[in-house]
Protein backbone atom coordinates (compact mmCIF):
# COMPACT_ATOMS: atom_id res chain seq x y z
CA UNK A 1 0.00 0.00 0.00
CA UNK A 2 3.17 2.96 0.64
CA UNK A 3 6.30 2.61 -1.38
CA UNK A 4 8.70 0.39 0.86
CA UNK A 5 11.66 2.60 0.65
CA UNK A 6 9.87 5.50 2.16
CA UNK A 7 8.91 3.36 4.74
CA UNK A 8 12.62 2.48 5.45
CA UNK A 9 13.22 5.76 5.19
CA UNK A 10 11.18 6.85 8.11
CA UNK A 11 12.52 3.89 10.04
CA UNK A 12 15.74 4.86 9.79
CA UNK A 13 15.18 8.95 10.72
CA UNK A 14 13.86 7.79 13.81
CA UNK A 15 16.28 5.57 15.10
CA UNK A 16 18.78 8.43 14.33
CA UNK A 17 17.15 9.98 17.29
CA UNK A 18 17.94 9.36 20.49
CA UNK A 19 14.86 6.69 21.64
CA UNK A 20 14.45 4.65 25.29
CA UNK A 21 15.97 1.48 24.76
CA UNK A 22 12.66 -0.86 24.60
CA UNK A 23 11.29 1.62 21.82
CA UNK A 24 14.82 1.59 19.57
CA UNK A 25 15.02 -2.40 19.95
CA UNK A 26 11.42 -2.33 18.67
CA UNK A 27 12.46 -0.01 15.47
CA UNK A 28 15.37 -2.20 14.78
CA UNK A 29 13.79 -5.67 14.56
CA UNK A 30 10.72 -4.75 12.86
CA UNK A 31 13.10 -3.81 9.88
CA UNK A 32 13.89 -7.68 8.43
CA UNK A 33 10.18 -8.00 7.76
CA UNK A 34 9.53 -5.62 5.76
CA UNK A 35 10.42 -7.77 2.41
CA UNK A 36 9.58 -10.96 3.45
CA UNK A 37 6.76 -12.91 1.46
CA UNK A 38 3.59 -12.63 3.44
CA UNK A 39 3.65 -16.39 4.32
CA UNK A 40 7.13 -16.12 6.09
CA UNK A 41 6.16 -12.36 7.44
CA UNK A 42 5.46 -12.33 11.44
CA UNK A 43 1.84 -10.78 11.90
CA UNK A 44 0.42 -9.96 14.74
CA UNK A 45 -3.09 -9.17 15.10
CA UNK A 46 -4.27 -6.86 17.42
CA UNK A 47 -7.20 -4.86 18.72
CA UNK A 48 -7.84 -2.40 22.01
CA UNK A 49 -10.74 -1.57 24.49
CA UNK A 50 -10.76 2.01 25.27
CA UNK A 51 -13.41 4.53 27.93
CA UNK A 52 -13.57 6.34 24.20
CA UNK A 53 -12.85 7.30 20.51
CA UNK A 54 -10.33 9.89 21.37
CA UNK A 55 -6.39 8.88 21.26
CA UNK A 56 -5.40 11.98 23.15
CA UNK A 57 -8.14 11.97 25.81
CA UNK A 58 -9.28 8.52 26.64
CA UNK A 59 -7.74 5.61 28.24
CA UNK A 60 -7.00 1.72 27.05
CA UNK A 61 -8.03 -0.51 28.99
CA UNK A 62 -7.43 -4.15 27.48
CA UNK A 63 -5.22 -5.33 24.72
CA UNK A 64 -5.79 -8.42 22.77
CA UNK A 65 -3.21 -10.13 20.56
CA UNK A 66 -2.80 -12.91 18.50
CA UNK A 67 -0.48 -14.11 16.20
CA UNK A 68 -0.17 -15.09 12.22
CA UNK A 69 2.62 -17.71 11.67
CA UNK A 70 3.06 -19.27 7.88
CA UNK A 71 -0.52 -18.51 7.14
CA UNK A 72 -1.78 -20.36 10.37
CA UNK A 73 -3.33 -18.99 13.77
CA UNK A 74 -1.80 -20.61 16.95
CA UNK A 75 -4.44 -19.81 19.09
CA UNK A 76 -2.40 -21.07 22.26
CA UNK A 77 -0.22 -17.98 21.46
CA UNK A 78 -3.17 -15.58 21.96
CA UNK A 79 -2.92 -13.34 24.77
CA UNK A 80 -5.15 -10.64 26.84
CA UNK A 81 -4.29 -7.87 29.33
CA UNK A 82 -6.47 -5.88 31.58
CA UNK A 83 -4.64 -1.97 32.13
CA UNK A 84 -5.41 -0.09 35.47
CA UNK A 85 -6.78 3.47 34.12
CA UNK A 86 -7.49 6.78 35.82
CA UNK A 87 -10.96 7.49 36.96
CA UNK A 88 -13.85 4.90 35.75
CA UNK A 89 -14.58 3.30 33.11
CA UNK A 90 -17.82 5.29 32.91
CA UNK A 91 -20.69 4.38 30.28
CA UNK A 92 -18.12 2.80 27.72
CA UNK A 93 -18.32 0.20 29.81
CA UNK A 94 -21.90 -0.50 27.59
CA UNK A 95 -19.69 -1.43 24.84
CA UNK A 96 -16.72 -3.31 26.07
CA UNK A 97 -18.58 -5.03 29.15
CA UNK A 98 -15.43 -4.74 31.00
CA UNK A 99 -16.31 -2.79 34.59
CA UNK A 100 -14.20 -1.00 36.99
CA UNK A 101 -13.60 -4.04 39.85
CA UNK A 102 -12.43 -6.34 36.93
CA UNK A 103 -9.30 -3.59 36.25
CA UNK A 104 -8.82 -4.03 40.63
CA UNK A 105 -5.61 -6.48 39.55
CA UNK A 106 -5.37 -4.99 36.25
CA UNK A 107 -1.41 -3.84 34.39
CA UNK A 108 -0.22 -0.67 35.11
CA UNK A 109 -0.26 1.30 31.66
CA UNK A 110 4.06 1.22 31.88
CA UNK A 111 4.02 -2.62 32.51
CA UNK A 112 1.38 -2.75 29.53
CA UNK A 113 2.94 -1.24 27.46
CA UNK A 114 6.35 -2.82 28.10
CA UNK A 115 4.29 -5.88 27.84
CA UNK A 116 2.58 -4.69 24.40
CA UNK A 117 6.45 -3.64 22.82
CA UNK A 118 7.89 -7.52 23.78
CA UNK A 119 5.44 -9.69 22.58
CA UNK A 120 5.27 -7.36 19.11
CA UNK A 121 8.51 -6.52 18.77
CA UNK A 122 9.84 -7.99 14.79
CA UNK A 123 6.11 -8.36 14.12
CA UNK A 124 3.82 -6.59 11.86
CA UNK A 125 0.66 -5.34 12.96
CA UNK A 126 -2.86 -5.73 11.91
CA UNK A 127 -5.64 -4.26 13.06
CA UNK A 128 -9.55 -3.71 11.51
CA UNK A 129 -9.47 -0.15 11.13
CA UNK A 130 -6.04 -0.06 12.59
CA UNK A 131 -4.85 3.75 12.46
CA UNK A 132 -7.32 4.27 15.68
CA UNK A 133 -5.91 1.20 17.80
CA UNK A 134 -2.41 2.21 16.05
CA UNK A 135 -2.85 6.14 17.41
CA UNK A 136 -4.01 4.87 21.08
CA UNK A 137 -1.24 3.16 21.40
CA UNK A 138 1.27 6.02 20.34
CA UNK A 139 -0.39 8.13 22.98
CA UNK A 140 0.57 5.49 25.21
CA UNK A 141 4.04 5.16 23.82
CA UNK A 142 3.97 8.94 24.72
CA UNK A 143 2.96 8.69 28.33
CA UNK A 144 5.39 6.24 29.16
CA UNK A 145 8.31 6.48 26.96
CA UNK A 146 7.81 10.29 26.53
CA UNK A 147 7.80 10.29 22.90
CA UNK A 148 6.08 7.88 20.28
CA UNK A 149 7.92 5.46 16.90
CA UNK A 150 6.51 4.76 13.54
CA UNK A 151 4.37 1.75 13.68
CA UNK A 152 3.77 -0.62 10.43
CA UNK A 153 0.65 -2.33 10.54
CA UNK A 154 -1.47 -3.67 7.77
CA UNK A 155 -5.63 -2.65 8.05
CA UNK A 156 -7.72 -5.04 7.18
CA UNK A 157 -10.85 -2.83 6.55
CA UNK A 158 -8.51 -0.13 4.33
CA UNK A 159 -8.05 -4.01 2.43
CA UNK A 160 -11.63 -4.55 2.66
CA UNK A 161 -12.98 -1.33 1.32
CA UNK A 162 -10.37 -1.41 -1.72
CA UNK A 163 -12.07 -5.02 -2.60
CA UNK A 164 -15.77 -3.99 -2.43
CA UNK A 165 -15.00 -0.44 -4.40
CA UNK A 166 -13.49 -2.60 -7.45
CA UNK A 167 -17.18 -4.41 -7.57
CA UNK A 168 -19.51 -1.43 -6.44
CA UNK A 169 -19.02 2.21 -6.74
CA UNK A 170 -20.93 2.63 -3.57
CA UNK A 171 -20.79 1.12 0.03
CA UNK A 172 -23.73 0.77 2.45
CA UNK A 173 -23.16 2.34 5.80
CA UNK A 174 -21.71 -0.29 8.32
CA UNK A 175 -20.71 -2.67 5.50
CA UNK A 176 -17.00 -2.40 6.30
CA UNK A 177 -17.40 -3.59 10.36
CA UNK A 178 -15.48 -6.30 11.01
CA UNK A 179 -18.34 -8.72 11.69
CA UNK A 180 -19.87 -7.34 7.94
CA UNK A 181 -16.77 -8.11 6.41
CA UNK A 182 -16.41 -11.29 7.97
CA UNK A 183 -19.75 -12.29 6.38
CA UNK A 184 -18.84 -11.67 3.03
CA UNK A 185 -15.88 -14.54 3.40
CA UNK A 186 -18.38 -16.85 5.44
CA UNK A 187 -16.40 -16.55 8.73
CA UNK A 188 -18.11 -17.33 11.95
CA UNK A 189 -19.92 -14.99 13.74
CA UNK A 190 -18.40 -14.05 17.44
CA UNK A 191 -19.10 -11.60 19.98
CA UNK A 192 -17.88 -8.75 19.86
CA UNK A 193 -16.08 -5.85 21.88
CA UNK A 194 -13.68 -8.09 23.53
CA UNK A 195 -10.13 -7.14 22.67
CA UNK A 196 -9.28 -10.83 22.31
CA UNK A 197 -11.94 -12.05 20.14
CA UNK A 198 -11.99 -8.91 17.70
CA UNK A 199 -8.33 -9.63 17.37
CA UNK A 200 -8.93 -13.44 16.46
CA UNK A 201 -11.90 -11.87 14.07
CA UNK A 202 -9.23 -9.57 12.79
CA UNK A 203 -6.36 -12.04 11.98
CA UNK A 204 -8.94 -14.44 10.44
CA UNK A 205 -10.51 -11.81 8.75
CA UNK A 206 -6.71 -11.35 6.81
CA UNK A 207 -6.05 -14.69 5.98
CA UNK A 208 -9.54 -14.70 3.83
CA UNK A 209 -9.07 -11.72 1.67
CA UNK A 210 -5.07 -13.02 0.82
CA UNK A 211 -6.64 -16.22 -0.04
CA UNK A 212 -9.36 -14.51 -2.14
CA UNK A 213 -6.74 -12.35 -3.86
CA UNK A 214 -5.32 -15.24 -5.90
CA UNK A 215 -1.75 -17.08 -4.90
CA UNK A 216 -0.91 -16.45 -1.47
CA UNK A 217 2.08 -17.93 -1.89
CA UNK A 218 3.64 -15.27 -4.57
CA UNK A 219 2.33 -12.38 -2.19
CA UNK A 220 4.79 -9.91 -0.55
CA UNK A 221 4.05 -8.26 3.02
CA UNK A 222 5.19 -5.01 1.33
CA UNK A 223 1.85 -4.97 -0.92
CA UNK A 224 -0.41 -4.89 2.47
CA UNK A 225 1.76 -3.12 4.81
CA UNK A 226 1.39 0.90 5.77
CA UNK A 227 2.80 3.10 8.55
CA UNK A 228 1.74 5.48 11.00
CA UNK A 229 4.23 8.03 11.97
């Protein structure tokens, strides 16, 4: 989706600033994956729960993540963490279903995200509309690291909408949702709002639209992959 060099290109500018150590190790192994074939790329699916819309304003409160290995989902390797916010949940709690005691034992946001930057580190990210989880967790990058890195993810609903427009000129309101774009590949129906589960729905969401894009086996990561800076 971006021209690769640029993308090395922004890589490289920011590691020639001075960066925390867990946030320069990050920048440095993502590099290798960038030209791998997309069955030998490391993927990592993700997705957030958050008290809001608003990177700058609201809080994250669960992470779920779940890898893509060879074209196959170890589920074993999924994980989920609750983070400890500021203040209550309040009514976004209506959404996620996750309520202030269940956060009582939850991560601190620094051991989150210290968390979040080891299990992802050398793996590409994907997300369902992933420059909002992408942005959140900047801002988080920000309040613990005090400054933020170029993340590469690929979105699978940016995918998704490029599919549909090349067989209808016009999309219906809501038809891009994950679970609506699941649908169209016949994928099970799950619940959703639950970091873990929209992640699973995310990375199996992937896996059908490269397999309904021809030969996954001559496709490059670099064709899907984008960057947030």
């Amino acid at each position: 989706m971006v021209n690769l060099w640029w993308v090395k290109t922004v890589l490289w500018r920011k590691r020639m600033v001075s960066l925390p150590s867990p946030l320069d190790a990050y920048l440095e192994a993502i590099s290798t994956a960038l030209t791998k074939p997309f069955l030998d790329a490391p993927l990592m699916a993700i997705d957030l729960e958050m008290t809001g819309l608003d990177p700058f304003h609201d809080q994250v409160i669960s992470i779920g993540i779940v890898p893509i290995t060879k074209g196959v989902i170890p589920l074993e390797k999924a994980q989920h963490v609750m983070i400890a916010i500021s203040g209550s949940v309040g009514h976004s709690a209506t959404v996620h279903g996750i309520v202030d005691n269940q956060l009582y034992m939850a991560l601190s946001l620094q051991e989150a995200m210290t968390w979040f930057l080891a299990q992802t580190k050398g793996y590409i990210l994907v997300a369902h509309h992933a420059p909002l989880d992408i942005e959140f967790i900047q801002q988080q990058l920000v309040r613990c690291f005090g400054q933020s890195i170029p993340l590469v993810f690929i979105d699978t609903l940016a995918i998704e909408k490029k599919r549909c427009l090349m067989q209808q000129s016009i999309l219906k309101e809501g038809s891009l949702r994950l679970g609506a774009s699941r649908e169209r590949y016949r994928l099970p129906v799950y619940s959703a709002h639950n970091a873990l589960i929209d992640a699973l729905s995310c990375a199996e969401l992937l896996l059908a639209q490269v397999a309904a894009m021809g030969d996954i086996k001559t496709l490059s990561v670099k064709d899907l992959i984008n960057v947030f800076r």
